[in-house]
PDB file of N, CA and C in Angstrom:
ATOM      1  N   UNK A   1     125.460 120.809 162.519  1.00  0.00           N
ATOM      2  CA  UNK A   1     126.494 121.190 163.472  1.00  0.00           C
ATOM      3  C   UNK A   1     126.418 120.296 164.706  1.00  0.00           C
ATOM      4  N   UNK A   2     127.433 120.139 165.652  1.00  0.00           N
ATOM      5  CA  UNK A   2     127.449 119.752 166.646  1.00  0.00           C
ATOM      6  C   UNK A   2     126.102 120.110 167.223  1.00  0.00           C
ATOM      7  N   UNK A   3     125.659 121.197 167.722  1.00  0.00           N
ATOM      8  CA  UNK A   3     124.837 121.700 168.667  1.00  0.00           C
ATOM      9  C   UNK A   3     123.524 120.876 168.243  1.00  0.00           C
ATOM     10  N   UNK A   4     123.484 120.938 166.819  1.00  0.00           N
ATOM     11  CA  UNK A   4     122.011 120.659 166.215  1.00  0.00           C
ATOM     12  C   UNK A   4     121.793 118.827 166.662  1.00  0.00           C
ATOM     13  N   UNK A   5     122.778 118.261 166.873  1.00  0.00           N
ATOM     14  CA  UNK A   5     123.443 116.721 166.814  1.00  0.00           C
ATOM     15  C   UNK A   5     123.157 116.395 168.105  1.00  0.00           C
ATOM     16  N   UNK A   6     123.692 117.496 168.771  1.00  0.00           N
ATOM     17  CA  UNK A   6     123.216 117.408 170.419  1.00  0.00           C
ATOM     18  C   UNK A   6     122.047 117.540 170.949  1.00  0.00           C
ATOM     19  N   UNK A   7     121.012 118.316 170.062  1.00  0.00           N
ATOM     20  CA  UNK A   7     119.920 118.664 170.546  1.00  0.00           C
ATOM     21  C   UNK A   7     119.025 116.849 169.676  1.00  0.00           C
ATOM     22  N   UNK A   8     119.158 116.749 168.273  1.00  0.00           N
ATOM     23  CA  UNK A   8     118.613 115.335 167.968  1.00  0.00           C
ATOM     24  C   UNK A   8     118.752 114.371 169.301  1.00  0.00           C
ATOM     25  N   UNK A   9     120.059 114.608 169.885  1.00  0.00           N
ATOM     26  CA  UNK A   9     119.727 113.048 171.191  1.00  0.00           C
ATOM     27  C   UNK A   9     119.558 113.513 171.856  1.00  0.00           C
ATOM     28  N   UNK A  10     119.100 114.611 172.678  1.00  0.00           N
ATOM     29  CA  UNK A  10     118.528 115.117 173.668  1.00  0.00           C
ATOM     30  C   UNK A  10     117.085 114.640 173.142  1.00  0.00           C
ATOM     31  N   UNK A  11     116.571 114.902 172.409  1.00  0.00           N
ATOM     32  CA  UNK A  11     115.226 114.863 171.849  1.00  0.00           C
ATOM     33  C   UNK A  11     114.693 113.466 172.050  1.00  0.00           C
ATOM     34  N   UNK A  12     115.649 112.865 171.436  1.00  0.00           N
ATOM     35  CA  UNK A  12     115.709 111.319 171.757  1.00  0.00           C
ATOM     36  C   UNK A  12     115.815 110.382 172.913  1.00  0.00           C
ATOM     37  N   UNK A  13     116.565 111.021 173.653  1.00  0.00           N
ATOM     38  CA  UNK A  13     116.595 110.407 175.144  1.00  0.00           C
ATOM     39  C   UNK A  13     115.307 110.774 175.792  1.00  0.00           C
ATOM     40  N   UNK A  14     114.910 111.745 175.880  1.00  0.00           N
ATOM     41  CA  UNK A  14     114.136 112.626 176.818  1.00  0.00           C
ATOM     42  C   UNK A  14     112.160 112.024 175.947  1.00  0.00           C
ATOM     43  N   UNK A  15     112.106 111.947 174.419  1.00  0.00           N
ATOM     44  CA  UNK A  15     110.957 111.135 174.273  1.00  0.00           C
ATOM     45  C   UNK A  15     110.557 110.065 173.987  1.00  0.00           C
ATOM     46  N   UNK A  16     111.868 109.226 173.624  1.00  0.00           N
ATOM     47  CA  UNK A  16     111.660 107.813 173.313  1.00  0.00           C
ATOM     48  C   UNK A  16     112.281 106.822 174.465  1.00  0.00           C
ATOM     49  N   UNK A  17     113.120 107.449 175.345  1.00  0.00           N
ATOM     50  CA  UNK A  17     113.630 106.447 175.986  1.00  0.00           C
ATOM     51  C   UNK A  17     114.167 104.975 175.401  1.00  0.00           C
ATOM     52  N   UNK A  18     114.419 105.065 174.164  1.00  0.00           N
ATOM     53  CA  UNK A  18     115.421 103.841 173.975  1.00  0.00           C
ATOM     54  C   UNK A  18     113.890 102.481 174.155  1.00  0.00           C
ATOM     55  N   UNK A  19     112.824 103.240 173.646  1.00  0.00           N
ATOM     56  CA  UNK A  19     111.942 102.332 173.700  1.00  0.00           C
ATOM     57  C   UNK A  19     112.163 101.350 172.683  1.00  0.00           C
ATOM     58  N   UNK A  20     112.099 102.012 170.947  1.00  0.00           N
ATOM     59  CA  UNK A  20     112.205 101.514 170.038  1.00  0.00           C
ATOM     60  C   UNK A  20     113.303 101.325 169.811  1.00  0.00           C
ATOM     61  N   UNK A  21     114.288  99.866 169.210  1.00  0.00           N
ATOM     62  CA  UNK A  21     114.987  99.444 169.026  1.00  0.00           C
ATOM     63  C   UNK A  21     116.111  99.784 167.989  1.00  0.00           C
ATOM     64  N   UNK A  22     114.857 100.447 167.053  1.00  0.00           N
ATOM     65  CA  UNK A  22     115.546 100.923 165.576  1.00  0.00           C
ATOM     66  C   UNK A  22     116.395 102.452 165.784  1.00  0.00           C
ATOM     67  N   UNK A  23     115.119 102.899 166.883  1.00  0.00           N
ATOM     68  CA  UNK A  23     116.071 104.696 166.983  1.00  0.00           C
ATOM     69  C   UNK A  23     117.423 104.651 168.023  1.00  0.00           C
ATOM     70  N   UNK A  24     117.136 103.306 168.915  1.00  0.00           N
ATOM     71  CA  UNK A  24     118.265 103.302 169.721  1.00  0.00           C
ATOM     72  C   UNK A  24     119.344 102.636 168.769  1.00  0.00           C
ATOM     73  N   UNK A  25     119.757 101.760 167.874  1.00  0.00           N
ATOM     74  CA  UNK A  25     120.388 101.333 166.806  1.00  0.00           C
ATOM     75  C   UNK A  25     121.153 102.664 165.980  1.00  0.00           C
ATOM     76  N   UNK A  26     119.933 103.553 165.567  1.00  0.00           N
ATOM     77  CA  UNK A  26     120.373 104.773 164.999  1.00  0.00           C
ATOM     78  C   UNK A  26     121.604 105.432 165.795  1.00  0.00           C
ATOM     79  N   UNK A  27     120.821 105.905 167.011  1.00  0.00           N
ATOM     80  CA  UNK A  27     121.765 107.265 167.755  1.00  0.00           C
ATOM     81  C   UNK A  27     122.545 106.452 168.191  1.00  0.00           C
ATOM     82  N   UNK A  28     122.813 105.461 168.362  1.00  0.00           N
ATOM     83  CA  UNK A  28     124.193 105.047 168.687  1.00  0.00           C
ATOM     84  C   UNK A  28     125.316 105.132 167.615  1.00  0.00           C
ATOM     85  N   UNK A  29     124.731 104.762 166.346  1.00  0.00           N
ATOM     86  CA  UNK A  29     125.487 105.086 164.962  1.00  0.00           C
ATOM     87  C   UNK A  29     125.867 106.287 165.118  1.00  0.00           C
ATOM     88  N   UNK A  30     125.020 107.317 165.328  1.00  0.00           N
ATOM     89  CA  UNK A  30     125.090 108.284 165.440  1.00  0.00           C
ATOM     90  C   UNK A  30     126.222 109.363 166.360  1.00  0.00           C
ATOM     91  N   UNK A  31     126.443 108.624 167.928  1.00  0.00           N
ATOM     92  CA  UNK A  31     127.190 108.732 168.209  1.00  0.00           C
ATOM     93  C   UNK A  31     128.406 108.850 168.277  1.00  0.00           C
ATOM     94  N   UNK A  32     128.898 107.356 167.660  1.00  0.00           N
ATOM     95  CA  UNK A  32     129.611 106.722 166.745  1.00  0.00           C
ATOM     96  C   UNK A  32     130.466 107.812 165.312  1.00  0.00           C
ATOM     97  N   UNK A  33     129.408 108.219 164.937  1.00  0.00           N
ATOM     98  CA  UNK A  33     129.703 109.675 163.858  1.00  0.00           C
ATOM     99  C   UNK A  33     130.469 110.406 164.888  1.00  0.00           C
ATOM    100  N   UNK A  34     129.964 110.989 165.238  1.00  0.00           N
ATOM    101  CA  UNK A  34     129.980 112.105 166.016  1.00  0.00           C
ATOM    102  C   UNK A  34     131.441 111.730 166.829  1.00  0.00           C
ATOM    103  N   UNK A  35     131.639 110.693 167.306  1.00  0.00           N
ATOM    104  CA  UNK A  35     133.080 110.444 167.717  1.00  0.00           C
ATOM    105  C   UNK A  35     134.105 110.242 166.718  1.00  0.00           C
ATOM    106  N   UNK A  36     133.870 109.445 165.507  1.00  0.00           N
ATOM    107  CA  UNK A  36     134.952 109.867 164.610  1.00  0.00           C
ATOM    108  C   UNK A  36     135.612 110.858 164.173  1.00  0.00           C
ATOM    109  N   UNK A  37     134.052 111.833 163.801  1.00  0.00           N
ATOM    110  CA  UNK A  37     134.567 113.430 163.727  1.00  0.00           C
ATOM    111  C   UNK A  37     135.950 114.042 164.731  1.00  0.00           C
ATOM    112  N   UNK A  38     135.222 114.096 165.615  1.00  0.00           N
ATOM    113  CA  UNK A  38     136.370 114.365 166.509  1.00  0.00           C
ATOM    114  C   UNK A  38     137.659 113.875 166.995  1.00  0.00           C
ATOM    115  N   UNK A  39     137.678 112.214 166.501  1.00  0.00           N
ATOM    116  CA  UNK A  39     139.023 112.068 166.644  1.00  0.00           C
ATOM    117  C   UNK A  39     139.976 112.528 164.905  1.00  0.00           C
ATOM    118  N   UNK A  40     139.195 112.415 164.290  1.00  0.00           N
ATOM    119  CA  UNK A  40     139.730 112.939 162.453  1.00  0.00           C
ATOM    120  C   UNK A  40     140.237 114.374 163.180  1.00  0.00           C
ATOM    121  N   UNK A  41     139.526 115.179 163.458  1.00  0.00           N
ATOM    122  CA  UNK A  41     139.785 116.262 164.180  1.00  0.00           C
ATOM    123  C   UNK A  41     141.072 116.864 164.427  1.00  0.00           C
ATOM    124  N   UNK A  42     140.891 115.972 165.539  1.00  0.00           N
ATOM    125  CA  UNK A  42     142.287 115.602 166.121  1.00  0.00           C
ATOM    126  C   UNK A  42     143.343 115.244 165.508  1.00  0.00           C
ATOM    127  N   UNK A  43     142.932 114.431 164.775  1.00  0.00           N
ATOM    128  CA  UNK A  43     144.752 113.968 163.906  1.00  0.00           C
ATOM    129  C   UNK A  43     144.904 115.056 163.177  1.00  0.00           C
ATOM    130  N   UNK A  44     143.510 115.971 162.194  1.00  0.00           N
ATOM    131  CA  UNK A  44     144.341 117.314 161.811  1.00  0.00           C
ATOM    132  C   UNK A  44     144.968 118.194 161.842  1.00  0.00           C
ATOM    133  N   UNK A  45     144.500 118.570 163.657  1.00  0.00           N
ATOM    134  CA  UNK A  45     145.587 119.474 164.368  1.00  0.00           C
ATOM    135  C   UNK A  45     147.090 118.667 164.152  1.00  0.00           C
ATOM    136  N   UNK A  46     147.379 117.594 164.008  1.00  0.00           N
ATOM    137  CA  UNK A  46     148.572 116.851 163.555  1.00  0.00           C
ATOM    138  C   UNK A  46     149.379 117.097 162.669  1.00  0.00           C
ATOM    139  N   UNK A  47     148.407 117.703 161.458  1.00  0.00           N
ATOM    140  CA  UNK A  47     149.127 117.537 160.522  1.00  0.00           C
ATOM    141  C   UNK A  47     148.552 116.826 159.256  1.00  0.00           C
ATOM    142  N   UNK A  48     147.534 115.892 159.686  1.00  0.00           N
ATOM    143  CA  UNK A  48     146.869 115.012 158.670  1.00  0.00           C
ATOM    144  C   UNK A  48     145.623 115.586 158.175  1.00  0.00           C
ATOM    145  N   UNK A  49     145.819 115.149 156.825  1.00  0.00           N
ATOM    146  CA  UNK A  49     144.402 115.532 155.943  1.00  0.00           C
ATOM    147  C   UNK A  49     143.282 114.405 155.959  1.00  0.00           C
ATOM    148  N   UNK A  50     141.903 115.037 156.641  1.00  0.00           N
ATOM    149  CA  UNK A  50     140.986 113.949 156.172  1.00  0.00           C
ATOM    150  C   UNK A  50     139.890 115.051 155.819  1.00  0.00           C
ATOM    151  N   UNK A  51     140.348 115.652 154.983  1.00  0.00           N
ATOM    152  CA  UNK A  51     138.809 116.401 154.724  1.00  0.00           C
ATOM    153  C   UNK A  51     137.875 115.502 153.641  1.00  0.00           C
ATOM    154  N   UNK A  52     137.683 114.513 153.060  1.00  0.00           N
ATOM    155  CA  UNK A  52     137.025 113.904 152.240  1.00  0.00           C
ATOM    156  C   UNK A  52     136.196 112.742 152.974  1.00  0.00           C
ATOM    157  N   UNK A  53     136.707 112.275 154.512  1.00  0.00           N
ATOM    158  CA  UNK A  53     136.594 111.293 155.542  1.00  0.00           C
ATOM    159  C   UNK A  53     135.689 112.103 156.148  1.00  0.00           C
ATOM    160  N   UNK A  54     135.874 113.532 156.679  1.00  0.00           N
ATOM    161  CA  UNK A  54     134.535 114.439 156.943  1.00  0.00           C
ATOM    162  C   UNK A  54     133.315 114.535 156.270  1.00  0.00           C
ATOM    163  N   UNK A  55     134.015 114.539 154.998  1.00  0.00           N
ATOM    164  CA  UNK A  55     132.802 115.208 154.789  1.00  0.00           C
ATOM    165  C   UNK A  55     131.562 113.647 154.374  1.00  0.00           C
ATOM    166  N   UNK A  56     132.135 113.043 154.069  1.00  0.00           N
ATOM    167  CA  UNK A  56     131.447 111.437 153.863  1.00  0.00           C
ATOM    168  C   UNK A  56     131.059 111.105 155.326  1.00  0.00           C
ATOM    169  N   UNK A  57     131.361 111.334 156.734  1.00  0.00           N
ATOM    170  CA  UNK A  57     130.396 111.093 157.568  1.00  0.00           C
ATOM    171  C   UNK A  57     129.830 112.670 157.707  1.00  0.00           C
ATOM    172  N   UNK A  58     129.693 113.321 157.790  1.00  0.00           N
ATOM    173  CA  UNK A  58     128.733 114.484 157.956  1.00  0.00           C
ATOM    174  C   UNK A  58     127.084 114.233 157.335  1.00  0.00           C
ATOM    175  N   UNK A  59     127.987 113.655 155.943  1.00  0.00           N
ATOM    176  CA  UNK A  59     126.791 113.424 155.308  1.00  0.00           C
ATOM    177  C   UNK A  59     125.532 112.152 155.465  1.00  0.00           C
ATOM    178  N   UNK A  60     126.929 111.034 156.489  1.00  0.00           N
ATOM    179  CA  UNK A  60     125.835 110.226 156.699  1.00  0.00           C
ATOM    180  C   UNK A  60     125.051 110.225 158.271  1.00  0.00           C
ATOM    181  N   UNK A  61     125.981 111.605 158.742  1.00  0.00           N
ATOM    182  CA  UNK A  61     125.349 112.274 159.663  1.00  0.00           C
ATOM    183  C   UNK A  61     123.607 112.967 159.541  1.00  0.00           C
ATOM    184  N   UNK A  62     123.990 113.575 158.220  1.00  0.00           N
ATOM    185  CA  UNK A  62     122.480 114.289 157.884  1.00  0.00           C
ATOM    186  C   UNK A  62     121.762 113.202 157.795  1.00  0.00           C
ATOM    187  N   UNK A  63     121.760 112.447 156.476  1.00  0.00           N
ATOM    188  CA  UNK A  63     121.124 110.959 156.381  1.00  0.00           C
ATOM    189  C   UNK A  63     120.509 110.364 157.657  1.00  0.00           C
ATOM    190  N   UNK A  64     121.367 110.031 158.679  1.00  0.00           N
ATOM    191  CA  UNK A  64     120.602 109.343 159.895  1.00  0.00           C
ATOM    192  C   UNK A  64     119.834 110.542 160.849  1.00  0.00           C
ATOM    193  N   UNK A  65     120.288 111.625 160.396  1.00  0.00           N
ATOM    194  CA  UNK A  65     119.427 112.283 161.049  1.00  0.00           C
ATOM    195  C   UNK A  65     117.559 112.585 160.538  1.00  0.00           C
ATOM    196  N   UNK A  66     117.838 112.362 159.546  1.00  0.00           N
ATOM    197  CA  UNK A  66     116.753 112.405 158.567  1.00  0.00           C
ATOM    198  C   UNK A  66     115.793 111.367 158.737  1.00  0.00           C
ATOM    199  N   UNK A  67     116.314 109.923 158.984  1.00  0.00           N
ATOM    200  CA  UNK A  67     115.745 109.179 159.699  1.00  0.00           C
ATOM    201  C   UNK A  67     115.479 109.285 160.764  1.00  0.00           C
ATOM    202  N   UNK A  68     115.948 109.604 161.565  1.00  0.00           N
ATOM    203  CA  UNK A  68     115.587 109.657 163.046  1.00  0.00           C
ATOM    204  C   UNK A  68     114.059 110.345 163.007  1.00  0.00           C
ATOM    205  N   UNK A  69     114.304 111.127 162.649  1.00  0.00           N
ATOM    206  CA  UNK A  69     113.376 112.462 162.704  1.00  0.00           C
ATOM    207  C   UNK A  69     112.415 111.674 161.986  1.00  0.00           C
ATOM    208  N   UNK A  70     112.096 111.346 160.899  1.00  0.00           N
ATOM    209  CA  UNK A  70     111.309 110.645 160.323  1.00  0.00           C
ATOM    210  C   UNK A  70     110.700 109.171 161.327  1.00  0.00           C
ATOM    211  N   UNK A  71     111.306 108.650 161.807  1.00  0.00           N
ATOM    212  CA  UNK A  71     110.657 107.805 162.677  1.00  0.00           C
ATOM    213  C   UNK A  71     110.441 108.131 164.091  1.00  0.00           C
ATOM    214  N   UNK A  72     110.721 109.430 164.391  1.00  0.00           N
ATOM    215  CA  UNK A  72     110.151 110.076 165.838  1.00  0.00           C
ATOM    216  C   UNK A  72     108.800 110.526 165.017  1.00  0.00           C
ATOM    217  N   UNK A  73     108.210 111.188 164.184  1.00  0.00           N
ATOM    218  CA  UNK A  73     107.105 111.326 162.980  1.00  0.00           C
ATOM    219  C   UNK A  73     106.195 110.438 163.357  1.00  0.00           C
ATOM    220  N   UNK A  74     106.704 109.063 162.950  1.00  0.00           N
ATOM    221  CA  UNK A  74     105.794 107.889 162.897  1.00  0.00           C
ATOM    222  C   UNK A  74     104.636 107.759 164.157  1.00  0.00           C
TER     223      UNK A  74
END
């Protein structure tokens, strides 16, 4: 969910500081997700269908989150 998305870069800002190159690379992707969502969003209230465009970044939402987490681990 959003909230859970919000709390990953909170987590991230607050212990890595954008030290490592690779997690700052990530959450910016990440971001990046997270803004498409919401403009897809948006065009649905329109009228337009992207539920298949959701759900293919959600998933590569989980994916980078999975990493993240895995290299905050390390």
């Amino acid at each position: 969910s959003e909230e859970d998305l919000r709390l990953v870069m909170s987590i991230l800002k607050n212990e890595m500081a954008n030290a490592n190159p690779e997690i700052a690379k990530k959450k910016a992707l990440l971001t990046k997700y997270i803004n498409d969502i919401k403009i897809i969003k948006a065009l649905e209230v329109e009228g337009l269908e992207f539920g298949e465009e959701i759900e293919k970044i959600e998933k590569q939402i989980e994916e980078l989150k999975e990493e993240i987490e895995e290299l905050l681990e390390a």
